[in-house]
Each structure stands twice: as structure tokens, then as C-alpha cells.
PDB file of N, CA and C in Angstrom:
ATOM      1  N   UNK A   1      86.042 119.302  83.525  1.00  0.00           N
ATOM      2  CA  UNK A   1      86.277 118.699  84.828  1.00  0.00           C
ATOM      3  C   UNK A   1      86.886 119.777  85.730  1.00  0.00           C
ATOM      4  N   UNK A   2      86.472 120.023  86.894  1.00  0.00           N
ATOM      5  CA  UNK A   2      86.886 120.809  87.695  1.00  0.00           C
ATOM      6  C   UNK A   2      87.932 120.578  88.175  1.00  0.00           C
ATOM      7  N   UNK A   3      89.130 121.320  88.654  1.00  0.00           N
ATOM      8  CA  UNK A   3      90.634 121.402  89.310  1.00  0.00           C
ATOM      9  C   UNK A   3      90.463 120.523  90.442  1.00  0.00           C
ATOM     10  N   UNK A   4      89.689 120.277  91.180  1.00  0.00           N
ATOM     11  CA  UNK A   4      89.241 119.998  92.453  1.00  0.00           C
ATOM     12  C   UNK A   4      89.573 118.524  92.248  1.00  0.00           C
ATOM     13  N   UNK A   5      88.287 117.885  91.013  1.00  0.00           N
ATOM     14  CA  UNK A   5      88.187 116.847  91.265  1.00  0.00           C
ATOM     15  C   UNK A   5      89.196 115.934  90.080  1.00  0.00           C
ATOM     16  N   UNK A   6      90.064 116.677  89.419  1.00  0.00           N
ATOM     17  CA  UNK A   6      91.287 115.862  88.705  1.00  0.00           C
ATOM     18  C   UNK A   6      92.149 115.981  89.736  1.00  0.00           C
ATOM     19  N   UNK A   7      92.250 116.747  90.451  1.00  0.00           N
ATOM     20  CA  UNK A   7      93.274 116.362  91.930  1.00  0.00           C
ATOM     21  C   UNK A   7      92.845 115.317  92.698  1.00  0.00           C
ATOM     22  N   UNK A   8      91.963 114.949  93.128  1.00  0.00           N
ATOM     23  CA  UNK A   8      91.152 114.000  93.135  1.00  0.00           C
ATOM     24  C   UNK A   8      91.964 112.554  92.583  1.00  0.00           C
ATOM     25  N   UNK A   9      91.416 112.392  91.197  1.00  0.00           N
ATOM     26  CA  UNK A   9      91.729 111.283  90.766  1.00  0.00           C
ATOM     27  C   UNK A   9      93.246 111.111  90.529  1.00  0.00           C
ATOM     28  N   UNK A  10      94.218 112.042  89.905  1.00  0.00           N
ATOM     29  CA  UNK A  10      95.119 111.847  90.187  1.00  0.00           C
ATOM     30  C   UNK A  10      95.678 111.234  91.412  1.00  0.00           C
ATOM     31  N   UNK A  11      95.352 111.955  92.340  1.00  0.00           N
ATOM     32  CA  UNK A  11      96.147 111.351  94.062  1.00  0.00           C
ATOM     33  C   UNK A  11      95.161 109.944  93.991  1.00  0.00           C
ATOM     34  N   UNK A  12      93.944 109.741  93.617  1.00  0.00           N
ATOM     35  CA  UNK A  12      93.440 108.385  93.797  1.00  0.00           C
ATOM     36  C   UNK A  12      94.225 106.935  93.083  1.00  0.00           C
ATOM     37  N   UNK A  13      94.512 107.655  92.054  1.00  0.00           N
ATOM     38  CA  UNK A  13      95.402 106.409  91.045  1.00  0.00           C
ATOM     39  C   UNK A  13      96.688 106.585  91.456  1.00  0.00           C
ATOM     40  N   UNK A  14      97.551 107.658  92.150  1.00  0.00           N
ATOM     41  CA  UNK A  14      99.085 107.200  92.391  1.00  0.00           C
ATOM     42  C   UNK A  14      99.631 108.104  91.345  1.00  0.00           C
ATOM     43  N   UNK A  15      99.047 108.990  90.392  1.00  0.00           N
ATOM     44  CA  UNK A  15      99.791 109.837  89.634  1.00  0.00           C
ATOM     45  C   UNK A  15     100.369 110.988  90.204  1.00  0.00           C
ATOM     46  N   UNK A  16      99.860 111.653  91.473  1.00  0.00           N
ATOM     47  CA  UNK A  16     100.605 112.716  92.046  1.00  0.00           C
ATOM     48  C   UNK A  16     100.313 112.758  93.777  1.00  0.00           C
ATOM     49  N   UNK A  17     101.388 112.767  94.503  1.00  0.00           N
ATOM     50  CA  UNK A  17     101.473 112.248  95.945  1.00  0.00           C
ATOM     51  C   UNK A  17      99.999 112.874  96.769  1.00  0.00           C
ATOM     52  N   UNK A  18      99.438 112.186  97.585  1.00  0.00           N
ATOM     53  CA  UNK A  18      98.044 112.434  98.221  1.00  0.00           C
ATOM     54  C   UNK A  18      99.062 113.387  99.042  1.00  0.00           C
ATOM     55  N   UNK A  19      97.639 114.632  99.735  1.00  0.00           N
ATOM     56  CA  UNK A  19      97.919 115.258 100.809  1.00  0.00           C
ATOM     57  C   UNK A  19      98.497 114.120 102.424  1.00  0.00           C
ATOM     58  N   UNK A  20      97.801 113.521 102.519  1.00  0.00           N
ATOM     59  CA  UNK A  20      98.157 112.621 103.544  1.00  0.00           C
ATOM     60  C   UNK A  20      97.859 111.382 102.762  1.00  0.00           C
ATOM     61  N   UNK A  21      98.676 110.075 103.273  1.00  0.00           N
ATOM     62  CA  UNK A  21      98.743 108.486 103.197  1.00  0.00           C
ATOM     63  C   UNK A  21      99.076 108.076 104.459  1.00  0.00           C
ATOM     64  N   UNK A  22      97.445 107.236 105.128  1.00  0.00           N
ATOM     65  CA  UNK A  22      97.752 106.463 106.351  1.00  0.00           C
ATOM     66  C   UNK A  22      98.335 105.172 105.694  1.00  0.00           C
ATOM     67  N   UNK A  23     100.207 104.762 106.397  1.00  0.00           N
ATOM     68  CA  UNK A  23     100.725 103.249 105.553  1.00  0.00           C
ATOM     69  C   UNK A  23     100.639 102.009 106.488  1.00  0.00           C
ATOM     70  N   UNK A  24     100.429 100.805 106.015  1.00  0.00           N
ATOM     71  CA  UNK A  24     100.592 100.139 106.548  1.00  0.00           C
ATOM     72  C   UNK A  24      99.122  99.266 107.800  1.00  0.00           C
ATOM     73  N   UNK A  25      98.558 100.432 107.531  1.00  0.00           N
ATOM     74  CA  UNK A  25      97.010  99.646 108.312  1.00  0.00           C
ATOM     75  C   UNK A  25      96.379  98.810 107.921  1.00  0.00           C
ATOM     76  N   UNK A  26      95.339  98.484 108.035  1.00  0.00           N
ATOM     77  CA  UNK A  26      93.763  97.970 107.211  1.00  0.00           C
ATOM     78  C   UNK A  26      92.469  98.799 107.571  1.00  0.00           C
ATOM     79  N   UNK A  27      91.447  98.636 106.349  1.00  0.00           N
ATOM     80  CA  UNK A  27      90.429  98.913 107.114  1.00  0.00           C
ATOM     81  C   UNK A  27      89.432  97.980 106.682  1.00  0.00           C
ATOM     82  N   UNK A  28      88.240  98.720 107.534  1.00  0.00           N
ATOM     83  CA  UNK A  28      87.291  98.214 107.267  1.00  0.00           C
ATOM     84  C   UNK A  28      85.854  97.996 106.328  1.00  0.00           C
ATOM     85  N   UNK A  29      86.131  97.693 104.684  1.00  0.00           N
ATOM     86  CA  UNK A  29      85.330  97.572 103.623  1.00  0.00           C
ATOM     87  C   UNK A  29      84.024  96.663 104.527  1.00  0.00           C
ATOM     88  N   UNK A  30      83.242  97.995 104.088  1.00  0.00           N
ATOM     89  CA  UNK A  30      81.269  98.203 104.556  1.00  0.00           C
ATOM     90  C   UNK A  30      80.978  97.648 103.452  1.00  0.00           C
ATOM     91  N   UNK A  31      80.995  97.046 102.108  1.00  0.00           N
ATOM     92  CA  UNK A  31      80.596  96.565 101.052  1.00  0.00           C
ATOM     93  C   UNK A  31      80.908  95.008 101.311  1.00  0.00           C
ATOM     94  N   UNK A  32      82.287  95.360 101.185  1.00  0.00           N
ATOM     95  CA  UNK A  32      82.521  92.965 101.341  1.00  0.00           C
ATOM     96  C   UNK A  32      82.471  92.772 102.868  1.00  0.00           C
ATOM     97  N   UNK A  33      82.484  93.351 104.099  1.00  0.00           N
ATOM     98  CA  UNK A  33      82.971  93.123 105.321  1.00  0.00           C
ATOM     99  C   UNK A  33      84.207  92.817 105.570  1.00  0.00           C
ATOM    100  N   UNK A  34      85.188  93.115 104.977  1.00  0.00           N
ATOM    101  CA  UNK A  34      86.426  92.275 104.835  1.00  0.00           C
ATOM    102  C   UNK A  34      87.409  93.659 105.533  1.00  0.00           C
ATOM    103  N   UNK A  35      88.454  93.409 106.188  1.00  0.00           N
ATOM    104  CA  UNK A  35      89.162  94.277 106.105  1.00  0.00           C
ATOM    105  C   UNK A  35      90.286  93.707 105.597  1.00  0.00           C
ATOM    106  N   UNK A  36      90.752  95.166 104.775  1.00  0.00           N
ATOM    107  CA  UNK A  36      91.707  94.909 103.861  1.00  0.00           C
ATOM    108  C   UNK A  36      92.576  95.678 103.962  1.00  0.00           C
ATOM    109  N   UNK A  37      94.004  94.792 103.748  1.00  0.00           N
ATOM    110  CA  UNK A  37      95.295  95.527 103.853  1.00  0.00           C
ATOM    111  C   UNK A  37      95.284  97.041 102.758  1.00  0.00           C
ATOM    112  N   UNK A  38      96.052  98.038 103.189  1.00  0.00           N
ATOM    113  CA  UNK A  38      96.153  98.801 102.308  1.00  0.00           C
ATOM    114  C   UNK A  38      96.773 100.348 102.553  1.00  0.00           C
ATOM    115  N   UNK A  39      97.342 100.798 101.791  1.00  0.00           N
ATOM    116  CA  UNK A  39      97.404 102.716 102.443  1.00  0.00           C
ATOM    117  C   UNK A  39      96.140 103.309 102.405  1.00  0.00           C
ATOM    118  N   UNK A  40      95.777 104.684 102.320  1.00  0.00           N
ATOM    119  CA  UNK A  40      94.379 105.199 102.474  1.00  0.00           C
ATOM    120  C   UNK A  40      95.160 106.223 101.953  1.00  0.00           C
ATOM    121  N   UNK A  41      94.672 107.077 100.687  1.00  0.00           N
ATOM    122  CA  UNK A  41      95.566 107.996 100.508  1.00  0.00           C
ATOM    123  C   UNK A  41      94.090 109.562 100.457  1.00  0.00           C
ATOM    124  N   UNK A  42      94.559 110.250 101.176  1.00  0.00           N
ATOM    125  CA  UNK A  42      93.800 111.306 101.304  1.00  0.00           C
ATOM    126  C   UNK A  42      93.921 112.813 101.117  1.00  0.00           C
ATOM    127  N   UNK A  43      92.956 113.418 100.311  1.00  0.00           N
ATOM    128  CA  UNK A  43      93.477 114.577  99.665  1.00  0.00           C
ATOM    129  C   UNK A  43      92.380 115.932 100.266  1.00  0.00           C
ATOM    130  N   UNK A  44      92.719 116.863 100.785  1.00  0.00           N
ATOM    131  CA  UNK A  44      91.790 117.244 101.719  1.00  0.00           C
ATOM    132  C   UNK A  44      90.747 116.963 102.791  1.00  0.00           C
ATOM    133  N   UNK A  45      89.661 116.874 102.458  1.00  0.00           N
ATOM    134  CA  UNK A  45      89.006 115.933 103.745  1.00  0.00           C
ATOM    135  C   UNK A  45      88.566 114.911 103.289  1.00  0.00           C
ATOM    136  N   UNK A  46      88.729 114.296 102.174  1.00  0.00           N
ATOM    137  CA  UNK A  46      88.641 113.258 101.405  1.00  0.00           C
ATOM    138  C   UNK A  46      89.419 111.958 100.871  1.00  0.00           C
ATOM    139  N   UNK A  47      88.934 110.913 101.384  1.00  0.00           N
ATOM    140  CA  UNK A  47      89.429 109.583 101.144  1.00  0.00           C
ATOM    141  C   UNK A  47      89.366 109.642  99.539  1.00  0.00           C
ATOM    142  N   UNK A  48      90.560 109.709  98.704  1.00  0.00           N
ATOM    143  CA  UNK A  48      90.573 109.360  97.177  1.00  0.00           C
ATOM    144  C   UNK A  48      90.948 108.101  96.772  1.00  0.00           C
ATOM    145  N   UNK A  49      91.516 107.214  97.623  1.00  0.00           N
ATOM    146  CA  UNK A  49      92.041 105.906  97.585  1.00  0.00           C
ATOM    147  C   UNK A  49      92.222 104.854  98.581  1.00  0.00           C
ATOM    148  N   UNK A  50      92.291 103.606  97.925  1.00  0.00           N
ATOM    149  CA  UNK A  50      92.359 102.371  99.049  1.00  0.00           C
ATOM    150  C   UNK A  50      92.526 101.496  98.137  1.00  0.00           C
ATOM    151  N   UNK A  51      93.395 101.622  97.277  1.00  0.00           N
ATOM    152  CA  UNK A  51      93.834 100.429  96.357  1.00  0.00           C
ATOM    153  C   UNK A  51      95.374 100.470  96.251  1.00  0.00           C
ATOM    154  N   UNK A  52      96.061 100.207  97.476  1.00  0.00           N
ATOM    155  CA  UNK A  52      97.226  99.593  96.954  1.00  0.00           C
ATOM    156  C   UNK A  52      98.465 100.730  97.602  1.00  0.00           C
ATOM    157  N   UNK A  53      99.753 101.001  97.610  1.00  0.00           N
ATOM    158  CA  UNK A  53     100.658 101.813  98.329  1.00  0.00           C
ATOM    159  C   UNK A  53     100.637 102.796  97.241  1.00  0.00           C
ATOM    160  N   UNK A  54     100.608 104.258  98.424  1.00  0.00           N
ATOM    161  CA  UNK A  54     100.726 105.387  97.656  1.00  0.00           C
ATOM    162  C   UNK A  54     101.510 106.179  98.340  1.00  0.00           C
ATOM    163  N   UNK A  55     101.726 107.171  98.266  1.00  0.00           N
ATOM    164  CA  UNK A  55     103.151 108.659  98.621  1.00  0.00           C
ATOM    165  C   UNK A  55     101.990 109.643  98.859  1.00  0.00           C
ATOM    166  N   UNK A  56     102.989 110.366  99.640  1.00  0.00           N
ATOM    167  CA  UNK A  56     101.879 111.695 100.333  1.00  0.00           C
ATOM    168  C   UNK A  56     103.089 112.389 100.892  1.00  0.00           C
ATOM    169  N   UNK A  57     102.387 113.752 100.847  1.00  0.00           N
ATOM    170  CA  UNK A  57     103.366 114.846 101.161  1.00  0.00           C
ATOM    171  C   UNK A  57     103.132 114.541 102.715  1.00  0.00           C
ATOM    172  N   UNK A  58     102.311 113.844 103.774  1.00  0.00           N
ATOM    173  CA  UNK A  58     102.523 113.440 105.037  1.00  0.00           C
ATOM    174  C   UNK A  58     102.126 111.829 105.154  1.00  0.00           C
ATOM    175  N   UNK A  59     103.041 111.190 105.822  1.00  0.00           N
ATOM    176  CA  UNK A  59     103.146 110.062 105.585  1.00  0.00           C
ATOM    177  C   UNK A  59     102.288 110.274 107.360  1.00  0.00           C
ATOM    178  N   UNK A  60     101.403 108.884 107.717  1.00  0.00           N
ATOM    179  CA  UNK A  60     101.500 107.986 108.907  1.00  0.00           C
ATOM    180  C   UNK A  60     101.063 107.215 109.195  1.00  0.00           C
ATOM    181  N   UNK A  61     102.299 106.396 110.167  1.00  0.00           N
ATOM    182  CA  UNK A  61     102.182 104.782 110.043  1.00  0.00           C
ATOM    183  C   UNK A  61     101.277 104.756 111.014  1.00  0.00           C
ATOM    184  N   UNK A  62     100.498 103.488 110.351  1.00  0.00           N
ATOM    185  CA  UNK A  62      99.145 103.365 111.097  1.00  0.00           C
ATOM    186  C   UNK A  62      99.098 101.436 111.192  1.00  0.00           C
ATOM    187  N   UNK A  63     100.611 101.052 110.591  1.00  0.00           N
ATOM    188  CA  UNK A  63     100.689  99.309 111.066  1.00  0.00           C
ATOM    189  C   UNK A  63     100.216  98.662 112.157  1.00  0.00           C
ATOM    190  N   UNK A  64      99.904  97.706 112.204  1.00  0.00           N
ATOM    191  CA  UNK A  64      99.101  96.891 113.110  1.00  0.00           C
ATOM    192  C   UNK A  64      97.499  97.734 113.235  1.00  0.00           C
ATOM    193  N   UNK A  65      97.269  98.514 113.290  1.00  0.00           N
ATOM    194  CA  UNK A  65      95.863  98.998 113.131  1.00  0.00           C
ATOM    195  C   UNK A  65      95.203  99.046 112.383  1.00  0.00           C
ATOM    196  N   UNK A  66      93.518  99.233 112.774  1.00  0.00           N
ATOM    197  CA  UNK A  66      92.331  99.121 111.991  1.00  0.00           C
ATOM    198  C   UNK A  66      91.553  99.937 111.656  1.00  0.00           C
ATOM    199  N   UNK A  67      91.892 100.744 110.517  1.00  0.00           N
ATOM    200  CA  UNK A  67      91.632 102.313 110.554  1.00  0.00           C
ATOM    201  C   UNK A  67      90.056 102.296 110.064  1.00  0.00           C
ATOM    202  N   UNK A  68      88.694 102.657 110.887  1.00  0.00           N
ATOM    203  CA  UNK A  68      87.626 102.965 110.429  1.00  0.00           C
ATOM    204  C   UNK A  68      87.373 104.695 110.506  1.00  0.00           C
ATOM    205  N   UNK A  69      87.114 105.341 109.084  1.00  0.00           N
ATOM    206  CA  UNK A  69      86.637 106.628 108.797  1.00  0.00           C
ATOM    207  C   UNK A  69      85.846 106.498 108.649  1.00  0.00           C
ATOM    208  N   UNK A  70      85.176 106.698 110.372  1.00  0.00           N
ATOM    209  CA  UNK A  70      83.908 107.019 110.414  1.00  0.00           C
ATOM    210  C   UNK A  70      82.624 106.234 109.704  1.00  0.00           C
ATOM    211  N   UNK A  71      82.390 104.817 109.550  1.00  0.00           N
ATOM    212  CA  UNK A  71      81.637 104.036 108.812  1.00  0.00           C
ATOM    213  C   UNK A  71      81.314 105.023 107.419  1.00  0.00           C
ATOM    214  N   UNK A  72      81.964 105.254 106.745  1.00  0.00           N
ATOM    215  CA  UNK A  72      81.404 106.513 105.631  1.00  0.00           C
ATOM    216  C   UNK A  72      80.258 105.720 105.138  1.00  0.00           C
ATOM    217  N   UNK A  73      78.907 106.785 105.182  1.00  0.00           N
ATOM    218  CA  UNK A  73      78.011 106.063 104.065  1.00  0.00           C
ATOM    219  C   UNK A  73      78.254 105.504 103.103  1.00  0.00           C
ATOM    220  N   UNK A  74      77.788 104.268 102.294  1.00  0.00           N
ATOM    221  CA  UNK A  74      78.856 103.349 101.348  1.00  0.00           C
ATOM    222  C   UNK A  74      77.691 103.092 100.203  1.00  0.00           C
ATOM    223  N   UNK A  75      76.327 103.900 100.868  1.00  0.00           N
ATOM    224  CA  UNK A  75      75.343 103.339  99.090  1.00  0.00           C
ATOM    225  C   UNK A  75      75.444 103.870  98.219  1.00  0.00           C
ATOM    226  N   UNK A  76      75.123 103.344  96.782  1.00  0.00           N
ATOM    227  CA  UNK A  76      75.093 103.994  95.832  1.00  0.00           C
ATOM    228  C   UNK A  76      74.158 103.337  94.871  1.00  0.00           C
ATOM    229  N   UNK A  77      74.021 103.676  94.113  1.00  0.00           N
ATOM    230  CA  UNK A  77      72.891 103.709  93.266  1.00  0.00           C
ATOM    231  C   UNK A  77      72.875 102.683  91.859  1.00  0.00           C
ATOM    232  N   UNK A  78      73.192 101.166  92.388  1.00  0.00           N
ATOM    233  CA  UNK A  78      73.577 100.671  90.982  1.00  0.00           C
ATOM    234  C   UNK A  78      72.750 100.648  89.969  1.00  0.00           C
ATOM    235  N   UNK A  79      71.502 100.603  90.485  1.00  0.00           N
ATOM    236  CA  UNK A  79      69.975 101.192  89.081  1.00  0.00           C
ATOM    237  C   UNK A  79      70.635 101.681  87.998  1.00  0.00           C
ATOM    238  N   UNK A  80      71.348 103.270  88.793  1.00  0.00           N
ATOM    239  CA  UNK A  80      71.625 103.841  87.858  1.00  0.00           C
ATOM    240  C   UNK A  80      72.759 103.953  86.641  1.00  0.00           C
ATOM    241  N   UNK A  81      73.987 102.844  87.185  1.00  0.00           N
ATOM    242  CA  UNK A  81      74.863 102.347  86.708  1.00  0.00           C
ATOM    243  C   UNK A  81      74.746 101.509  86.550  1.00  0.00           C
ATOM    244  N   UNK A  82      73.886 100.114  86.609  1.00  0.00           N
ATOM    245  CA  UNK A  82      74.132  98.893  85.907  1.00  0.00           C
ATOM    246  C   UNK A  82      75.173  98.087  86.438  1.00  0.00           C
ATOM    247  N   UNK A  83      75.803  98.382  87.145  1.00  0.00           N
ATOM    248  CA  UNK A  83      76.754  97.453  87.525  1.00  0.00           C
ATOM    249  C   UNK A  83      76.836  97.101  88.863  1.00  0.00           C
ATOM    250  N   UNK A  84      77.678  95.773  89.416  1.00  0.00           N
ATOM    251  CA  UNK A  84      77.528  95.527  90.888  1.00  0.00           C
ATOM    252  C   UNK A  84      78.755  96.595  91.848  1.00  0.00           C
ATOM    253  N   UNK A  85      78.738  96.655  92.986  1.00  0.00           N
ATOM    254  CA  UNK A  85      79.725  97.147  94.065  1.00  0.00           C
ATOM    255  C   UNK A  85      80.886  97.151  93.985  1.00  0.00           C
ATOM    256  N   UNK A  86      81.241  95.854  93.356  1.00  0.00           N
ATOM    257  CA  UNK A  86      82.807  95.292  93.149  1.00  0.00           C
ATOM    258  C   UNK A  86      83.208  95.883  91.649  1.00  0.00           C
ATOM    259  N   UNK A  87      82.308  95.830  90.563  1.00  0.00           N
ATOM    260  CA  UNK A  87      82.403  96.783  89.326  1.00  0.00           C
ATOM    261  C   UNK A  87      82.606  98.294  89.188  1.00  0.00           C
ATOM    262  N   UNK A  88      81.687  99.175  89.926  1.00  0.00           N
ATOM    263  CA  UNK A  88      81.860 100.579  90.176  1.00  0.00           C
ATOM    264  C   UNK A  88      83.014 100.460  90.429  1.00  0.00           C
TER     265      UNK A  88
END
């Protein structure tokens, strides 16, 4: 596994503080339509998380707002995994 992308999952699960965490917003899930409460914890130019409060070496509050990055393309390929949207 490359350095890159265990930094990655670490900052995604909450094991070591994201480069940045927007706290306190919601956004907007392109899969359920739902927006959902949550931090966004981000580790270079990359969204690694959206499950739940995380720490970041830069914190910002982004409460009362509706944070959309950029509609990120959201398909993927369940063919190839077998499983539904909410499973991945």
C-alpha cells in the first residue's frame, strides 16, 4: 500500500488528524439526495471522510451551511463489486 493512500485512510477513519476538517456543516449526498449532518475531513486535495466528527491540523466552522464540493462525480461500478451504494 502506498504512503499516500494509508494517509488516506487513516485521516478517513479518525486515526490521525485530517489536513483540514470543515465542522459543523452538511452536505450534499449525490447517492441518497439527503443532506447530511457531518465534518468533511480532508487530506490534501482530497475528501477522505464524511462519517461523523473528526480533528484536523486546520479546523473551519462551516455551521449553518451547505457545503457542496463541487457535485464530485459519485459513480462507481457496482458490477464490479457486487454490492449496493450504501454497502461500498
Amino acid at each position: 500500500m502506498s504512503e499516500a493512500l494509508e494517509r488516506f485512510i487513516d485521516q478517513g477513519v479518525g486515526r490521525k488528524p485530517a489536513d483540514i476538517v470543515l465542522k459543523g456543516g452538511r452536505f450534499f449526498d449525490l447517492v441518497t439526495g439527503e443532506l447530511v449532518a457531518s465534518d468533511i475531513a480532508i487530506s490534501g486535495d482530497r475528501i477522505v471522510g464524511t462519517c461523523g466528527a473528526y480533528e484536523g491540523r486546520e479546523e473551519i466552522d462551516v455551521s449553518g451551511r451547505i457545503v457542496v464540493p463541487g457535485f464530485i462525480d459519485t459513480h462507481l461500478h457496482i458490477e464490479s463489486s457486487l454490492v449496493t451504494p450504501h454497502e461500498f
